[in-house]
C-alpha atoms as a PDB file:
ATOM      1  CA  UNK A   1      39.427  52.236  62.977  1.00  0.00           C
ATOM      2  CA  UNK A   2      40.107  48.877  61.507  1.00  0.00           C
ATOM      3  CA  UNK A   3      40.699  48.369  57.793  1.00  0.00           C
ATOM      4  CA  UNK A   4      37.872  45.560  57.286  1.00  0.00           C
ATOM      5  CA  UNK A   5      35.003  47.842  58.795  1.00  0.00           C
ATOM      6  CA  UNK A   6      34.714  49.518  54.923  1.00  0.00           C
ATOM      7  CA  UNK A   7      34.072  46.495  53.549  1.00  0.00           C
ATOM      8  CA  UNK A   8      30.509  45.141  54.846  1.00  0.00           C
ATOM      9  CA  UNK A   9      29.754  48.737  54.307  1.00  0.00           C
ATOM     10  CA  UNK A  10      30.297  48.418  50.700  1.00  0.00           C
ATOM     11  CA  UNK A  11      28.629  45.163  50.889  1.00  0.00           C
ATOM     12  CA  UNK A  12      25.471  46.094  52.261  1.00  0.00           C
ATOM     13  CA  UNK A  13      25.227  48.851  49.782  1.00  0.00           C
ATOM     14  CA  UNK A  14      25.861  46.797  46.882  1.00  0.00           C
ATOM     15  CA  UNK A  15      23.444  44.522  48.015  1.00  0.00           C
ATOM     16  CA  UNK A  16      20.881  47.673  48.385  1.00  0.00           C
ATOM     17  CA  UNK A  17      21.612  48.481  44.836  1.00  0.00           C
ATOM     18  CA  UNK A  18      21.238  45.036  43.433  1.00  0.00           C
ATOM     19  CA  UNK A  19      17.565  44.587  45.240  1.00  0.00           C
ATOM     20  CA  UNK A  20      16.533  47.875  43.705  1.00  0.00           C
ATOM     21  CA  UNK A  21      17.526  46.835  40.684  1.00  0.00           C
ATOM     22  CA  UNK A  22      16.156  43.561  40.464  1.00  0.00           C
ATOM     23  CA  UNK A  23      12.617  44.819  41.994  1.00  0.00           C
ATOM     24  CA  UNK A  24      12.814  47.843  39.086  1.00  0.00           C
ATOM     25  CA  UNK A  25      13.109  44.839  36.216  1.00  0.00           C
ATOM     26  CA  UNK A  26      10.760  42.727  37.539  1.00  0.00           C
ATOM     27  CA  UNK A  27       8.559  45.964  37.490  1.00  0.00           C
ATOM     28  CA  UNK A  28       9.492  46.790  33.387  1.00  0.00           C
ATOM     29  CA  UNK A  29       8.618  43.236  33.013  1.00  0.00           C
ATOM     30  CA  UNK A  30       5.149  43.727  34.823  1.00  0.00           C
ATOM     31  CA  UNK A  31       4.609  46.570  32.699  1.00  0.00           C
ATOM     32  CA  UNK A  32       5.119  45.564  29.700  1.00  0.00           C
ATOM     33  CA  UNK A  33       3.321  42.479  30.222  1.00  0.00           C
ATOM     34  CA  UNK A  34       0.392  44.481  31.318  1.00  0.00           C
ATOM     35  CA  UNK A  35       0.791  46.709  28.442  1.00  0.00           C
ATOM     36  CA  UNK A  36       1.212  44.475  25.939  1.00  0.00           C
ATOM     37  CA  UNK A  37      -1.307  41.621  26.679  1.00  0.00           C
ATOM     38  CA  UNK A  38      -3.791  42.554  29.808  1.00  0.00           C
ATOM     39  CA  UNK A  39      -4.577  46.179  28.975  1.00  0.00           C
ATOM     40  CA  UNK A  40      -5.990  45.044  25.168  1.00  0.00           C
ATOM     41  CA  UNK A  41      -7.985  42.283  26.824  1.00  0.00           C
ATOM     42  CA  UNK A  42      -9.731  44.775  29.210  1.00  0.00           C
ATOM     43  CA  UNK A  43     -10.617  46.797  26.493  1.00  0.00           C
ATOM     44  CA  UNK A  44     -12.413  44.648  24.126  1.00  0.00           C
ATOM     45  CA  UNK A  45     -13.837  43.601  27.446  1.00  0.00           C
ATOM     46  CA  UNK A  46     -15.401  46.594  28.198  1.00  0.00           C
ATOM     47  CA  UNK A  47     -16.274  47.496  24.317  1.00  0.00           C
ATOM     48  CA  UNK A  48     -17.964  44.652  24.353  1.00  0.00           C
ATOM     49  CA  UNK A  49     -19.819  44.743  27.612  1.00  0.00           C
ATOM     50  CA  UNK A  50     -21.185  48.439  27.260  1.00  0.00           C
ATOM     51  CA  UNK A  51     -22.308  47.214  23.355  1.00  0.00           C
ATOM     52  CA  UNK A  52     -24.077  44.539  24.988  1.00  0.00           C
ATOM     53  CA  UNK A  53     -25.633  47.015  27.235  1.00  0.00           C
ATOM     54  CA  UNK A  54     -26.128  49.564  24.738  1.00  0.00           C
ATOM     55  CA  UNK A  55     -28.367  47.295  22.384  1.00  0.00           C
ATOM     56  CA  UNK A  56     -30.489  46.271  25.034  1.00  0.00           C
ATOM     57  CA  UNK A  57     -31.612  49.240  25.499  1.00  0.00           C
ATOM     58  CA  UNK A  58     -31.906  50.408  21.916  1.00  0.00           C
ATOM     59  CA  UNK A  59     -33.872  47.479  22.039  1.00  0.00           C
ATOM     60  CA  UNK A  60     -35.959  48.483  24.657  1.00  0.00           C
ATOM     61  CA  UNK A  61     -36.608  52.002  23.271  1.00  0.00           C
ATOM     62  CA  UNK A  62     -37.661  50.463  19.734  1.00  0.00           C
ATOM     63  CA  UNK A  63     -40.183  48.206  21.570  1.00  0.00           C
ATOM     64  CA  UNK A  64     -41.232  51.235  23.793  1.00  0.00           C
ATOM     65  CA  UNK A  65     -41.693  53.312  20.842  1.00  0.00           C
ATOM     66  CA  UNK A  66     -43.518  51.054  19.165  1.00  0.00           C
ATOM     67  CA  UNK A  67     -45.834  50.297  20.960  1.00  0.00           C
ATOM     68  CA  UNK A  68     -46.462  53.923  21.767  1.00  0.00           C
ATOM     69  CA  UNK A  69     -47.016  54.792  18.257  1.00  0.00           C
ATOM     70  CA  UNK A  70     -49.562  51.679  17.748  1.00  0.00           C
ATOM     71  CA  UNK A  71     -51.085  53.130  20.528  1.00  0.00           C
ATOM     72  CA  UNK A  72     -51.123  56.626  19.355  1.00  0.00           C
ATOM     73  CA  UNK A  73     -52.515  55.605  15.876  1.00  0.00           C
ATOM     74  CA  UNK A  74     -55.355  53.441  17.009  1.00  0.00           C
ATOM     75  CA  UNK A  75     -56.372  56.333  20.193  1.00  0.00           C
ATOM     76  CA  UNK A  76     -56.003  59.518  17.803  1.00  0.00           C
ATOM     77  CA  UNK A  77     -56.086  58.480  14.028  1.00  0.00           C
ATOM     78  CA  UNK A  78     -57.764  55.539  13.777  1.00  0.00           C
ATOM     79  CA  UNK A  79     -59.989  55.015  17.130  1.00  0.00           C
ATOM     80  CA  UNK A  80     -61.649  51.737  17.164  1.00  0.00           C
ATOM     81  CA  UNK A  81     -59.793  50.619  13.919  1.00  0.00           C
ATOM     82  CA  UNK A  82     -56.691  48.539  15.665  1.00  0.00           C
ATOM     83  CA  UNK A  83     -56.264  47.112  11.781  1.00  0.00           C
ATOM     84  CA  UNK A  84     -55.895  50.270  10.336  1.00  0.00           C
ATOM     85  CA  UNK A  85     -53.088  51.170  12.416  1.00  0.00           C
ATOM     86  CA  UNK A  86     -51.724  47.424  11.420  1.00  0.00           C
ATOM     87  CA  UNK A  87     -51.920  47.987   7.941  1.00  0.00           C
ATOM     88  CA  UNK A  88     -50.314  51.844   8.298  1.00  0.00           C
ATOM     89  CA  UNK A  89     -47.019  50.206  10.317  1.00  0.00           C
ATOM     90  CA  UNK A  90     -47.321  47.518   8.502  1.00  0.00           C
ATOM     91  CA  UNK A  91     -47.143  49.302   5.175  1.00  0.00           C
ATOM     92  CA  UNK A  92     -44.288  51.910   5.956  1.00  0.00           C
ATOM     93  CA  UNK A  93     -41.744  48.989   6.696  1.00  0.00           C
ATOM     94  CA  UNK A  94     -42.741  47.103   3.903  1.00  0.00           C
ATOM     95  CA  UNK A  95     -41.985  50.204   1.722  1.00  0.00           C
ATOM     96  CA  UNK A  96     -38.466  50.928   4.208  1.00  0.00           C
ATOM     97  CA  UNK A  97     -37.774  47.636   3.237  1.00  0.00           C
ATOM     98  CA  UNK A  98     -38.352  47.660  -0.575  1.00  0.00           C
ATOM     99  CA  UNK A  99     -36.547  51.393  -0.680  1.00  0.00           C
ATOM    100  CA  UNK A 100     -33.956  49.654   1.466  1.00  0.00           C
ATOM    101  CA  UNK A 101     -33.527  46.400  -0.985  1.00  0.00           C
ATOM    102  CA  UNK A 102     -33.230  48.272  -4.122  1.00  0.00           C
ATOM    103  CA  UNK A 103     -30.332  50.698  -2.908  1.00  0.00           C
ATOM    104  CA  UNK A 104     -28.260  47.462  -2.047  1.00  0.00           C
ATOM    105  CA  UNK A 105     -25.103  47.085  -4.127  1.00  0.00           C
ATOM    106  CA  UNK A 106     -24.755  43.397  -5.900  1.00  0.00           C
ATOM    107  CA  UNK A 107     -21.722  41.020  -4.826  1.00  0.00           C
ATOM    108  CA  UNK A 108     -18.668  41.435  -6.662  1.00  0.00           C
ATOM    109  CA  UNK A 109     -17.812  38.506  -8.271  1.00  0.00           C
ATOM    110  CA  UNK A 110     -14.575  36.662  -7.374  1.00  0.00           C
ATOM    111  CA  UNK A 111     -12.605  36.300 -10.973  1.00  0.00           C
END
């Protein structure tokens, strides 16, 4: 056996252990970056993609409903009488509205 087998050896392993090292940091950097600046960014992304999605079809439903309930009115309350069933819609939001505009709170005022 000769005396400088040992030493590639060694060198080969320390090269092994540097390369796993390295590729470990370079993963904690990955991570972190990910962490720290992707992972927030994909978030708000997809808050604000299923809110987008989720008012269009609140939006939908109002409309829907609406118009079921105009149709409802004129069919069964007020058949023939389109107007009446105006002036009944019409009426309840203008009185949401007032009930609404008087429970506001006034502005503070900046001193």
């Amino acid at each position: 056996m000769e005396l400088g087998s040992a030493e590639p050896a060694r060198a080969q392993a320390a090269g092994d252990d540097i390369a796993t090292r390295v590729a470990d940091a370079v993963e904690a950097v990955v991570d972190a970056v990910h962490d720290k600046a992707v992972r927030p960014v994909l978030l708000a992304a997809r808050g604000v993609v299923y809110g987008i999605v989720a008012g269009t079809m609140a939006l939908v439903v109002g409309v829907l409903l609406a118009i079921a309930l105009l149709r409802l009115l004129d069919v069964y309350v007020f058949p023939g009488r389109i107007w009446a069933s105006y002036a009944l819609i019409g009426s309840l939001l203008c009185a949401a509205g007032a009930f609404a505009w008087h429970k506001r709170r006034p502005a503070q005022e900046e001193r």
